[in-house]
C-alpha atoms as a PDB file:
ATOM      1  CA  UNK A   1     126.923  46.964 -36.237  1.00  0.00           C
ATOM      2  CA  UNK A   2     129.588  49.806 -36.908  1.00  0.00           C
ATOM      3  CA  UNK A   3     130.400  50.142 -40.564  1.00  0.00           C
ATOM      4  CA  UNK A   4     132.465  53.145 -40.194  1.00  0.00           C
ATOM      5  CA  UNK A   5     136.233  52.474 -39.735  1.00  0.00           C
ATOM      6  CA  UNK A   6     138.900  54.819 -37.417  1.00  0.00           C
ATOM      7  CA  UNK A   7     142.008  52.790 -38.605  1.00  0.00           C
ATOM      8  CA  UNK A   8     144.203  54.393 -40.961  1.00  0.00           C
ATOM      9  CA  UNK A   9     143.462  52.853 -45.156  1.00  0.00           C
ATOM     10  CA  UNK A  10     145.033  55.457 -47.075  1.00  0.00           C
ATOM     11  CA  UNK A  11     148.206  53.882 -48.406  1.00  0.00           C
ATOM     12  CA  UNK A  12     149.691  57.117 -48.748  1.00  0.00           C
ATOM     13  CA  UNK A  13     148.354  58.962 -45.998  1.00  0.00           C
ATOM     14  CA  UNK A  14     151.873  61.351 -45.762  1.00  0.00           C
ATOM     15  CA  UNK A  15     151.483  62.281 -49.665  1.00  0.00           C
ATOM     16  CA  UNK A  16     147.366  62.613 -49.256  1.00  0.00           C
ATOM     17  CA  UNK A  17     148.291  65.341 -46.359  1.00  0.00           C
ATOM     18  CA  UNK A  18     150.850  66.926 -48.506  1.00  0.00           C
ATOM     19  CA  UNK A  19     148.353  67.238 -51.349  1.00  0.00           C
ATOM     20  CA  UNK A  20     145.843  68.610 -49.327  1.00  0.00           C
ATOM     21  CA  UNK A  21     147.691  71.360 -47.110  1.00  0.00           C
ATOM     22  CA  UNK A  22     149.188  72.232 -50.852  1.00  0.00           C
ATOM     23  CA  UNK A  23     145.675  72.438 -52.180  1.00  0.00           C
ATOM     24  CA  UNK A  24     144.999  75.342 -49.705  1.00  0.00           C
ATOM     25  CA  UNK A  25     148.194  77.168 -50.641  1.00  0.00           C
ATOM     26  CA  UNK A  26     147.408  80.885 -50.742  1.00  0.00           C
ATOM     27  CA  UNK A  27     143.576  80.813 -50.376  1.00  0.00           C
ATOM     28  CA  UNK A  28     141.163  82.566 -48.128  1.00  0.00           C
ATOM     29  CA  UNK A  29     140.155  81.032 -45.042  1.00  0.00           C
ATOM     30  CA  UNK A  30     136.486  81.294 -47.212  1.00  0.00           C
ATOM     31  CA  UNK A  31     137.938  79.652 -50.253  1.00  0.00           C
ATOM     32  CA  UNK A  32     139.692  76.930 -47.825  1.00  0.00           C
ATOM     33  CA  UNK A  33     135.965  76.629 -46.302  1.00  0.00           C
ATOM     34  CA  UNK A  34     134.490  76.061 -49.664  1.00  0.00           C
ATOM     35  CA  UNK A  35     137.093  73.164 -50.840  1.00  0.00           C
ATOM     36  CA  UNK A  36     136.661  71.301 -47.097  1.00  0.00           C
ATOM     37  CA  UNK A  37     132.747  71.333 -48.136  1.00  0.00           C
ATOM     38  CA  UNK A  38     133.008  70.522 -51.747  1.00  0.00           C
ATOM     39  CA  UNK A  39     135.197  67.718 -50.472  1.00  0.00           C
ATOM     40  CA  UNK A  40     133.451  66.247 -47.540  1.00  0.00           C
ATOM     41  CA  UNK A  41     130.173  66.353 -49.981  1.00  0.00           C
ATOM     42  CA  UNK A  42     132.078  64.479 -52.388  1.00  0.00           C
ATOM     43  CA  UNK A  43     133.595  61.891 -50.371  1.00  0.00           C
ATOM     44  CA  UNK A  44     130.023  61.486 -48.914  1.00  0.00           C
ATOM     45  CA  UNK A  45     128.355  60.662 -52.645  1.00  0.00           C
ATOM     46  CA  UNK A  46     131.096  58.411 -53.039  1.00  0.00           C
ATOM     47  CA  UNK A  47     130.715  56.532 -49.943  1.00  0.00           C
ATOM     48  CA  UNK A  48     126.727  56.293 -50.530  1.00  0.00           C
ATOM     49  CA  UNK A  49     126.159  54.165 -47.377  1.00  0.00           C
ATOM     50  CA  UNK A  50     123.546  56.177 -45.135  1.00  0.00           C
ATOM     51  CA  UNK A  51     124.383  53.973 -42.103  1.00  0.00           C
ATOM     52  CA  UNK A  52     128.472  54.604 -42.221  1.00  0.00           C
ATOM     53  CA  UNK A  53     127.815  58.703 -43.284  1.00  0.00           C
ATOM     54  CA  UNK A  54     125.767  58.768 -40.001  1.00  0.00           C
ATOM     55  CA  UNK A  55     128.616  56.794 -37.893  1.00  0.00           C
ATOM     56  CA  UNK A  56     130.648  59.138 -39.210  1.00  0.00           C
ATOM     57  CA  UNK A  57     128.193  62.432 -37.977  1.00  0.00           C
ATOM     58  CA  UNK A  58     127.751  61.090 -34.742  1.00  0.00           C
ATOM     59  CA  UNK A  59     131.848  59.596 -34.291  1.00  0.00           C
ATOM     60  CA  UNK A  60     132.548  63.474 -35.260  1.00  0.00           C
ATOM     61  CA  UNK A  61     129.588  64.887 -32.970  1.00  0.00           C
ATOM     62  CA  UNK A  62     131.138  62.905 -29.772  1.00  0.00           C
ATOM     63  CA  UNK A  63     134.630  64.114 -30.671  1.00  0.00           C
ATOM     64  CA  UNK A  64     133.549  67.837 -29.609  1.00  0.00           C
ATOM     65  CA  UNK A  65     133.532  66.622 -26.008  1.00  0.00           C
ATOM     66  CA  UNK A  66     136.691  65.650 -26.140  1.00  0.00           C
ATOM     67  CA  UNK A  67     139.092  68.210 -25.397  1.00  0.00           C
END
């Protein structure tokens, strides 16, 4: 049984995007790097569900295929 939902839940997706491309306003492309992995890491401890952060590898993994 998936867990792991594609469907858009942010309410604010537009002003989350903002936020974000603003966030990376005049770094590094290595300081951009290190914010995408302190984020993804914390999103994951906040999820905490095993089964629905491995959806999520394997959703990701199967995307590379698709050009």
């Amino acid at each position: 049984m998936e867990k792991f939902r594609t469907e858009l839940g942010i309410t604010d997706a537009d002003g989350f995007y903002a936020k974000l491309i603003d966030l990376h306003e005049g770094l590094s492309a290595e300081q951009s790097q290190k914010i995408n992995a302190k984020m993804i890491l914390m999103l994951a401890n906040h999820i905490a569900d095993q089964e629905v952060l491995d959806e999520v590898l394997d959703y990701l993994k199967s995307t590379l295929n698709n050009k």
